[in-house]
Protein backbone atom coordinates (compact mmCIF):
# COMPACT_ATOMS: atom_id res chain seq x y z
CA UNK A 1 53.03 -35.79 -21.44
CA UNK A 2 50.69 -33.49 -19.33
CA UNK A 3 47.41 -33.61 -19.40
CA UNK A 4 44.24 -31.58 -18.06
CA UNK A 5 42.68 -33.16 -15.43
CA UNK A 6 39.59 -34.86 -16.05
CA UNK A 7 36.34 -33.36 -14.54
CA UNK A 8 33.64 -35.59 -12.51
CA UNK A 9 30.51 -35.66 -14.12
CA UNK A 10 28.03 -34.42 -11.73
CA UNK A 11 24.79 -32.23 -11.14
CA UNK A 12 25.31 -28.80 -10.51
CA UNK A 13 22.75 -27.21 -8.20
CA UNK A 14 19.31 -26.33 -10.21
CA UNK A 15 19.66 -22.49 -8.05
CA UNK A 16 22.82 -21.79 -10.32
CA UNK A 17 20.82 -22.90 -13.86
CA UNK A 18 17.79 -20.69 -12.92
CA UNK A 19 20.08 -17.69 -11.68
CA UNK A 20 21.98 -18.11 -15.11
CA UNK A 21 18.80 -18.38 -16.98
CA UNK A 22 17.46 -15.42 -14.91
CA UNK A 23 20.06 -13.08 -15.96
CA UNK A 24 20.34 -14.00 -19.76
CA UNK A 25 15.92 -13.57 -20.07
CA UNK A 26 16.76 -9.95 -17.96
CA UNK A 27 18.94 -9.47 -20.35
CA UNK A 28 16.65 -10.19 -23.29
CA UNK A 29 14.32 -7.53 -21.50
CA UNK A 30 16.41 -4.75 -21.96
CA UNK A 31 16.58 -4.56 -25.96
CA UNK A 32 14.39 -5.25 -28.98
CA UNK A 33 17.65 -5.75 -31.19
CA UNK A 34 17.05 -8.89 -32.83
CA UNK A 35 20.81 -9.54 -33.42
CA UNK A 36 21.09 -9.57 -29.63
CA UNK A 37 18.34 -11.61 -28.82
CA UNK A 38 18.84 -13.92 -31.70
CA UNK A 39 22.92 -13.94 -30.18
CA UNK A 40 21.08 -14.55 -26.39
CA UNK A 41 18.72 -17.59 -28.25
CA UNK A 42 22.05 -19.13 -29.43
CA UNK A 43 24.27 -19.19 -26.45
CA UNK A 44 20.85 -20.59 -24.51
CA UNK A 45 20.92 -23.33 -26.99
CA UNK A 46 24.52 -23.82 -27.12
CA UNK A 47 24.83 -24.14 -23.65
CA UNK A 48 21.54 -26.67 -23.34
CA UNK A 49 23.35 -28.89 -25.78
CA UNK A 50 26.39 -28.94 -23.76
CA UNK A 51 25.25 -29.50 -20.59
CA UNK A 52 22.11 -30.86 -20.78
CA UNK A 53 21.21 -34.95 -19.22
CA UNK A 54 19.03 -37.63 -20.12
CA UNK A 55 16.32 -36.73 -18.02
CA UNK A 56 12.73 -36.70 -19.28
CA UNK A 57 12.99 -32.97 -18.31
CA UNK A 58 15.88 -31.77 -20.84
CA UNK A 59 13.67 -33.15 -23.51
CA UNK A 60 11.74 -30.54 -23.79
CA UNK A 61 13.29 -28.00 -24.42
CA UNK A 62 12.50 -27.94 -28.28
CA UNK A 63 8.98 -27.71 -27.63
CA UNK A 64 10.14 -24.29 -25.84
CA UNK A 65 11.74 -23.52 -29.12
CA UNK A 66 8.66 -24.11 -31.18
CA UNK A 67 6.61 -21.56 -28.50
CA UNK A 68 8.67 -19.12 -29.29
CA UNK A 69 8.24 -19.56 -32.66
CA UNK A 70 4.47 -19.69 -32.35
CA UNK A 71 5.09 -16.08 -30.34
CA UNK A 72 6.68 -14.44 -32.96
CA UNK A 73 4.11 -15.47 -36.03
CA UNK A 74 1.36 -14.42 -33.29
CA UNK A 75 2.98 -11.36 -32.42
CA UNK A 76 3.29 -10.37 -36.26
CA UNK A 77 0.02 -11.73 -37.43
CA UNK A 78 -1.55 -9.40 -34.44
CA UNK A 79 -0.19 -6.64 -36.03
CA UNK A 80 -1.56 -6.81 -39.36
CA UNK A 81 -4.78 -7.82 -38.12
CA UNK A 82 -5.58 -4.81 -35.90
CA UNK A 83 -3.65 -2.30 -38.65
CA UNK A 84 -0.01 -2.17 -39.57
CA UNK A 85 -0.13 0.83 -41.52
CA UNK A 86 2.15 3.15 -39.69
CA UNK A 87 5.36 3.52 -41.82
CA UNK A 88 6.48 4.83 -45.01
CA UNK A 89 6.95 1.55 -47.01
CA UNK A 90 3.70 -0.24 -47.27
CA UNK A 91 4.32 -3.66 -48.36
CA UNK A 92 0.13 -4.71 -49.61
CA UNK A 93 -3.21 -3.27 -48.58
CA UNK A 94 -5.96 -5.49 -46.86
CA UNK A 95 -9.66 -4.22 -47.19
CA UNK A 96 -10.31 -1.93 -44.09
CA UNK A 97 -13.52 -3.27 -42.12
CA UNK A 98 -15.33 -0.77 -40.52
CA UNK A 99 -15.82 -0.40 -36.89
CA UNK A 100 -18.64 0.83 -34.67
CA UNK A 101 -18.06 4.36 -32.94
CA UNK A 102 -17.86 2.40 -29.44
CA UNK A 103 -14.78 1.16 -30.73
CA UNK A 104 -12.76 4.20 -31.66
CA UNK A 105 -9.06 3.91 -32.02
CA UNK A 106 -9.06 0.21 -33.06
CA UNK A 107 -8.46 -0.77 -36.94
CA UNK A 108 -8.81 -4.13 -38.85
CA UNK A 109 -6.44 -4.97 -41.49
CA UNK A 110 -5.93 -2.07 -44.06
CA UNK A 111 -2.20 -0.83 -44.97
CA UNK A 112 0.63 -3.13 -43.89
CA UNK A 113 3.73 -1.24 -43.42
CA UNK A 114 7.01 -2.93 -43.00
CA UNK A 115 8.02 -0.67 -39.93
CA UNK A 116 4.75 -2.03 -38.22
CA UNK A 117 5.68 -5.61 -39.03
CA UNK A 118 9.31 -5.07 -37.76
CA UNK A 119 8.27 -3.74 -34.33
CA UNK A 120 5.51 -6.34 -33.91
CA UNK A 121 8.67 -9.31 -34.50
CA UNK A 122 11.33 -7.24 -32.31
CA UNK A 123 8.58 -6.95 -29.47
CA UNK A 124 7.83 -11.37 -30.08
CA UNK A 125 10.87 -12.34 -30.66
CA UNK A 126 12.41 -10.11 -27.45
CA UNK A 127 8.90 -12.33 -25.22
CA UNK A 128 10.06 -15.25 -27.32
CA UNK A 129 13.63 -15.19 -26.16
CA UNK A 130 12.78 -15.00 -22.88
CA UNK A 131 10.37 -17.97 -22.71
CA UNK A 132 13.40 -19.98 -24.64
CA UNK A 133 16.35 -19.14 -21.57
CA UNK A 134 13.41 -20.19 -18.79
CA UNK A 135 12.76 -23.35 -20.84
CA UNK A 136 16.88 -23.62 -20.75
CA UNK A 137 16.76 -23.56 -17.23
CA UNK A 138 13.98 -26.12 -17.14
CA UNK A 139 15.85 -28.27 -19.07
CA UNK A 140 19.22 -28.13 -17.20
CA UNK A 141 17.77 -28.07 -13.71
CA UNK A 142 16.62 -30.89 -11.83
CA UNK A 143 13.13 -29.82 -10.95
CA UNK A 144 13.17 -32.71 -7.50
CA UNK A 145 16.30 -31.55 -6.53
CA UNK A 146 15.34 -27.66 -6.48
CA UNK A 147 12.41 -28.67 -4.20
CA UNK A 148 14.91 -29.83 -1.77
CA UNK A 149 16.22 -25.88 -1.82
CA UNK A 150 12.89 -24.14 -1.27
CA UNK A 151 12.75 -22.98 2.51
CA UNK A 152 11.02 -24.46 4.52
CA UNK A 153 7.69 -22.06 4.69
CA UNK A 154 7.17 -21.77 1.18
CA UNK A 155 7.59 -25.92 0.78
CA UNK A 156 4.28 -26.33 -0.19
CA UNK A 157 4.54 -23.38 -2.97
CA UNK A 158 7.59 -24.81 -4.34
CA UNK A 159 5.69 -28.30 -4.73
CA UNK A 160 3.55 -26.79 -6.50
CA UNK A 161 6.11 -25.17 -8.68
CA UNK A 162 8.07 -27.96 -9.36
CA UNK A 163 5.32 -30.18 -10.25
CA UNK A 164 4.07 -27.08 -12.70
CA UNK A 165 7.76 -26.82 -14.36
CA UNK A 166 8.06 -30.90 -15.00
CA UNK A 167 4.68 -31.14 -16.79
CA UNK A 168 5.96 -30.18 -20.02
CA UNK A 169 8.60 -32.62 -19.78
CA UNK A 170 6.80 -35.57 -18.41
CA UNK A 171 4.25 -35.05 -21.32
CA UNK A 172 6.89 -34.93 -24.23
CA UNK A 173 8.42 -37.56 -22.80
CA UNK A 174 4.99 -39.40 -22.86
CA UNK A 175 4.42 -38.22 -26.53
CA UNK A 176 7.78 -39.76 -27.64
CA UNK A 177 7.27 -42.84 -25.62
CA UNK A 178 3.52 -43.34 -27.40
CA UNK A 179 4.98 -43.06 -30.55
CA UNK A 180 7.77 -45.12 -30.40
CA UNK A 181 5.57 -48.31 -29.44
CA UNK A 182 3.14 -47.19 -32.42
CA UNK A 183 6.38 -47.61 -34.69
CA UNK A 184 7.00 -51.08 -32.85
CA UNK A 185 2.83 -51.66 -33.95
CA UNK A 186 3.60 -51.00 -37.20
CA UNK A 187 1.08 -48.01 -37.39
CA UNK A 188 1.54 -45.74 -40.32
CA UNK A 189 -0.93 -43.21 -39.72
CA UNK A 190 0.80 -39.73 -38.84
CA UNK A 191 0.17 -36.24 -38.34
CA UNK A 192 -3.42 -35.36 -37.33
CA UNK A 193 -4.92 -38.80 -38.04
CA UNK A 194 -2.69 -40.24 -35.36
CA UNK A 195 -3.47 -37.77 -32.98
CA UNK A 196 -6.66 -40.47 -31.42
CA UNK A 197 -3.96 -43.05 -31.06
CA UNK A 198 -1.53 -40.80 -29.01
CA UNK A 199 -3.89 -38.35 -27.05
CA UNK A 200 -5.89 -41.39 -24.47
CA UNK A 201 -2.21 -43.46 -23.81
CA UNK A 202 -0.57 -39.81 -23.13
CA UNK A 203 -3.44 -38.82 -20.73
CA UNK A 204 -3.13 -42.39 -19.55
CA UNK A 205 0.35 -42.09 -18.82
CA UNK A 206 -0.19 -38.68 -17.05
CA UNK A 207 -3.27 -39.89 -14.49
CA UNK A 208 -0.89 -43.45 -13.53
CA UNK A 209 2.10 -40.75 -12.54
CA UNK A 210 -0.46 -38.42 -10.43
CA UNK A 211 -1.23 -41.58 -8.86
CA UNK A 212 2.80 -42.70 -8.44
CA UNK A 213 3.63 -39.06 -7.47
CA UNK A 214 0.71 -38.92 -4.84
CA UNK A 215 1.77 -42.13 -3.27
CA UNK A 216 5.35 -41.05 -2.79
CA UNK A 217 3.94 -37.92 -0.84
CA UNK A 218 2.12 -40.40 1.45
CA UNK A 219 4.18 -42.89 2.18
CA UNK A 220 7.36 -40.19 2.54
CA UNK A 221 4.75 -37.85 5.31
CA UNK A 222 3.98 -35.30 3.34
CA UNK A 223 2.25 -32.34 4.90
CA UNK A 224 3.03 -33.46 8.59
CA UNK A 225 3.33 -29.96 10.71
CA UNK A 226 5.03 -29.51 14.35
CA UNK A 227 2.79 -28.42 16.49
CA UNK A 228 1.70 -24.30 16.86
CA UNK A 229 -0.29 -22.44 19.04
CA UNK A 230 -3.38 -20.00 17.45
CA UNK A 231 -1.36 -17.01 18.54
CA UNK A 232 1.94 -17.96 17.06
CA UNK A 233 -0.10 -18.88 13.92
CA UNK A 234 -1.46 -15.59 13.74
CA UNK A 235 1.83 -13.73 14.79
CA UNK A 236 3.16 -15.61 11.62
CA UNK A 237 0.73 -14.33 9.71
CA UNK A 238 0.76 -10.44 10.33
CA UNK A 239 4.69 -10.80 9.62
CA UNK A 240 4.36 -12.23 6.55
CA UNK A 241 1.83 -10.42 5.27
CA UNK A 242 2.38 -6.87 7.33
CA UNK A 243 6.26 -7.25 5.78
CA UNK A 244 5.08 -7.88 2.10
CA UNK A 245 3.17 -4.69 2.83
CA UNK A 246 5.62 -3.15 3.73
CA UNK A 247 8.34 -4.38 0.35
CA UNK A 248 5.35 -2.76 -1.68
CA UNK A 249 5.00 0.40 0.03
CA UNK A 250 9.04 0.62 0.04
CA UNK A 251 9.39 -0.05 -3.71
CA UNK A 252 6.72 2.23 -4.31
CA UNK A 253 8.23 4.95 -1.88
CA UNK A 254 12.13 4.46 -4.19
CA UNK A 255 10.13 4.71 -7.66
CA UNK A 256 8.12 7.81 -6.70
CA UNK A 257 10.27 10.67 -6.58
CA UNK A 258 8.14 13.17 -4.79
CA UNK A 259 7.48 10.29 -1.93
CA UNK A 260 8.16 10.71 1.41
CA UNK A 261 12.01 9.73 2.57
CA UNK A 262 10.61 7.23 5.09
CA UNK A 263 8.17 5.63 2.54
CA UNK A 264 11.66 4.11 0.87
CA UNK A 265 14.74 2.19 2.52
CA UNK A 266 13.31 2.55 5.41
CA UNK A 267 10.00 1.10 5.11
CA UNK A 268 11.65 -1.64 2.39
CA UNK A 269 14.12 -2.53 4.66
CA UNK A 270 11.48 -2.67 7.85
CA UNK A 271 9.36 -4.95 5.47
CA UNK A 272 11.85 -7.21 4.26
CA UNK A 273 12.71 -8.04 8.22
CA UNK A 274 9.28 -8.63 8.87
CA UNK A 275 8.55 -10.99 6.37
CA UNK A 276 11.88 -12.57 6.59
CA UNK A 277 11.05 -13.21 10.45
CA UNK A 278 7.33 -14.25 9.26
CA UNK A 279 9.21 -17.07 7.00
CA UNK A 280 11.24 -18.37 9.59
CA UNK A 281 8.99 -19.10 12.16
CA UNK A 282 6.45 -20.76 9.80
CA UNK A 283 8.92 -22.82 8.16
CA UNK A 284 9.71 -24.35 12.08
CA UNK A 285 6.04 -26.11 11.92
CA UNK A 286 7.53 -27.91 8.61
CA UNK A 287 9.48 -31.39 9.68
CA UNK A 288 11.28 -32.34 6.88
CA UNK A 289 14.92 -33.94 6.41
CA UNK A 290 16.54 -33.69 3.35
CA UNK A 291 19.89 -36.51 2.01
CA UNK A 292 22.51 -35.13 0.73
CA UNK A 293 21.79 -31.66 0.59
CA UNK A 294 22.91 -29.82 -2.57
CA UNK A 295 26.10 -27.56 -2.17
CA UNK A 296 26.78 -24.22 -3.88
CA UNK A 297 30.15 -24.47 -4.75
CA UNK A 298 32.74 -22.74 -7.22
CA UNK A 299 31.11 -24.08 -10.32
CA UNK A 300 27.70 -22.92 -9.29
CA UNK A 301 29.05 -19.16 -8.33
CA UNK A 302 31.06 -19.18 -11.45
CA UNK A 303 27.55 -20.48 -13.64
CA UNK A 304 25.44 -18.18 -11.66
CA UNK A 305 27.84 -15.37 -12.28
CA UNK A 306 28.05 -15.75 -15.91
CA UNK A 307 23.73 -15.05 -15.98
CA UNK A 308 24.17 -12.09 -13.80
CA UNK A 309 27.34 -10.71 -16.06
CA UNK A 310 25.12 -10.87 -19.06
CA UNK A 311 22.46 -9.14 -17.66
CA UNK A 312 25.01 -6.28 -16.18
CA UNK A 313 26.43 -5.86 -19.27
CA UNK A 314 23.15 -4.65 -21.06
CA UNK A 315 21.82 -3.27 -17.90
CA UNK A 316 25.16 -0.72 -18.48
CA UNK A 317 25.27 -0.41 -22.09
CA UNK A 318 21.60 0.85 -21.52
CA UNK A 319 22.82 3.41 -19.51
CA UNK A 320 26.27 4.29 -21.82
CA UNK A 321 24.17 4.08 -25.32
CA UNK A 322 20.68 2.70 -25.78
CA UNK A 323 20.62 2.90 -29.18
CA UNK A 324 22.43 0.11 -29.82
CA UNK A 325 19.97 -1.98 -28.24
CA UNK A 326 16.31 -0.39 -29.70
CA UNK A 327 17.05 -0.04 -33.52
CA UNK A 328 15.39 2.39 -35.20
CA UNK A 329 11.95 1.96 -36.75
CA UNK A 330 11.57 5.32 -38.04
CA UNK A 331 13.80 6.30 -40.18
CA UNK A 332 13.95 2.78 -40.98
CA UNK A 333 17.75 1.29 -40.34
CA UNK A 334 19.66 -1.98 -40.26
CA UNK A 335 20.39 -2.99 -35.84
CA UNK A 336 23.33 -2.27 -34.93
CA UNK A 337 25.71 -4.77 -33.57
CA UNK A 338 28.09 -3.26 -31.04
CA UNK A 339 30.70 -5.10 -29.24
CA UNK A 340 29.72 -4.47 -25.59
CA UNK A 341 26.55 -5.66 -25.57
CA UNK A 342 28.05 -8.88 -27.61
CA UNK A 343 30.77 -9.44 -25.22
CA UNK A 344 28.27 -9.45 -22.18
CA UNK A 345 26.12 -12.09 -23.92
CA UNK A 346 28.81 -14.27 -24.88
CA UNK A 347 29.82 -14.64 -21.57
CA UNK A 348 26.81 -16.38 -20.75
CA UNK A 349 28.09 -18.82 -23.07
CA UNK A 350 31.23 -19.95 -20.47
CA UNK A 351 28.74 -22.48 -18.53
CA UNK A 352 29.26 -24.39 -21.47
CA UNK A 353 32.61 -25.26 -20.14
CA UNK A 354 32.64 -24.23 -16.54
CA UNK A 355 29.87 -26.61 -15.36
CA UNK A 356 30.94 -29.96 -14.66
CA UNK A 357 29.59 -32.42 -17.32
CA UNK A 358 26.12 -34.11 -16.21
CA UNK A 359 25.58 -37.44 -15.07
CA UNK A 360 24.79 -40.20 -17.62
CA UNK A 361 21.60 -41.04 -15.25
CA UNK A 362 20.37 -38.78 -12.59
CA UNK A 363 18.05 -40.79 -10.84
CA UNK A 364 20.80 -43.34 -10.15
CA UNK A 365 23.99 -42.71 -8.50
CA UNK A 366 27.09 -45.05 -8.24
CA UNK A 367 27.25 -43.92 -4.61
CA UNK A 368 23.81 -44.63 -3.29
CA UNK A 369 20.27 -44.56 -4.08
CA UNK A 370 18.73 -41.52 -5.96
CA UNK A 371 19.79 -38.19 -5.25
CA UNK A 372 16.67 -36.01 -5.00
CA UNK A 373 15.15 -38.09 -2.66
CA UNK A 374 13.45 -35.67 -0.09
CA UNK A 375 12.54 -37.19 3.35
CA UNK A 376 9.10 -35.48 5.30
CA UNK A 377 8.79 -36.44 8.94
């Protein structure tokens, strides 16, 4: 009898997670349906549980799922605070506190309508999505192993970056350590009142790996430069910063309409060399060595292409008919749920089953020692 063959669990390249993440929170930009973005939430979730590791870092991505939650409530309670009175179906009435003249055009509470409560939860829940498909990206991505993919003149930005992203992680993963040794204690305090007995071990915990993570820097050379001359430093630094110049004026030059031709391709295209050629020779005074560098294969065009599909797909149904993706407020009507826009999201659900299935441990491979290790010198 024939059978499928089996995939190899391994990691797929944290570029591909981020590009897929990328293109499902661009997505979530482009509509304020919440049947959308509640679809977008789900297939982020869905494809988390999938193909998610044991790594301290995929454990946290509920505590992305509980911001967004806190974004939403914010979002709404904002609006009745400053006035929500701006419909046809008022749902209560708060008492109105006067103002001062100096601040004209602001309200506190008054009339709550349920059209102002309904735009301040699309506009949350649309930020809230978007923080939930970067926190699925920070779950699925090896934050040590996308350091070893930063170039090499923006290495000491991307440390900085990576050791940003894996804070959340590293502290629920401190939080959830704490409390499992106060169960082992036998203490039976919970909620606030065990808050003193989990704050100093987690801030504990946290100092001990600064001091871990600084030592590893040391020992593996960190910041060691080639040598450069003064005037190649400062050629390097009118490229990079005369080229980002020019990307602004360029952008600027293809928004603006009544802009000069030459203030557009031209000058993006002129900038974008410059800072390209500003990158490259600074990232030559960087020594570093990398094992096993990470490959880009078929799964990671085929994960990364699934992120950029979704976003497409409401990028043109924004174009085709928009009004499928901002439901109306006034006249107040049920979001509509066409099938385009649902197709393109869905397909940022295929990672699910086009990435290869993760490692049991990714800090320990059958083949060799660990397989972020990143080598400076």
């Amino acid at each position: 009898m024939w059978r499928p063959p089996t995939r190899l669990p391994r990691s797929l390249h944290p570029g591909a997670w981020w590009l897929w993440a990328l293109g499902l929170a661009t997505a979530a930009t482009r509509t304020t349906n919440p049947l959308l973005l509640a679809l977008i939430l789900a297939v982020a979730a869905c494809v988390v549980v999938a193909r998610r590791s044991d790594a301290p870092w995929a454990l946290g991505f509920r505590l992305y799922l509980w911001l967004g939650a806190i974004i939403v409530v914010s979002r709404v309670v904002f609006r009745i605070v400053f006035g929500g009175g701006e419909g046809d179906h008022v749902l209560f009435t708060l008492p109105h506190v006067p103002l001062p003249e100096w601040a004209a055009g602001i309200r506190l509470f008054g009339p709550v309508a349920v059209e102002h409560l309904l735009g301040g939860a699309y506009d949350g829940l649309r930020l809230a999505t978007m923080v939930v498909c970067l926190g699925a990206a920070n779950a699925l991505a090896n934050p040590k192993r996308l350091l070893r993919a930063v170039p090499g003149a923006l290495y000491q930005i991307g440390t900085a970056v990576v050791v940003a992203l894996s804070v959340a992680p590293q502290l629920v993963e401190s939080v959830l350590r704490v409390r499992r040794a106060r169960r082992l204690r036998g203490a039976r305090h919970e909620g606030v009142r065990a808050l003193r007995g989990i704050v100093i071990p987690v801030l504990e915990d946290a100092l001990d790996r600064s001091l871990a993570l600084a030592a590893a820097m040391d020992s593996r050379g960190y910041g060691r430069r080639g040598p450069q001359s003064a005037r190649m430093h400062a050629i390097t630094g009118v490229l990079v910063v005369g080229g980002l110049a020019g990307v602004c004026v360029g952008l600027y030059g293809l928004l603006d309409a009544t802009a000069p031709r030459y203030l557009g391709l031209p000058m993006l295209s002129a900038g974008l060399a410059a800072a390209a050629s500003g990158f490259t020779l600074s990232g030559r005074r960087v020594l570093r060595s990398v094992y096993r560098p990470d490959r880009f294969g078929a799964a990671e065009l085929m994960v990364a292409g699934c992120g950029l599909a979704t976003a497409a797909g409401l990028y043109l149904t924004m174009r085709v008919d928009p009004a499928n993706l901002y439901p109306s407020l006034s006249p107040l009507a049920w979001p509509p749920f066409a099938p385009l826009p649902a197709i393109a999201i869905l397909t940022g659900l295929l990672p699910a089953w086009l990435a290869p299935p993760p490692p049991k441990d990714t800090e320990v491979t059958p083949t060799g020692p660990r397989d972020d290790a990143v080598v400076i010198g």
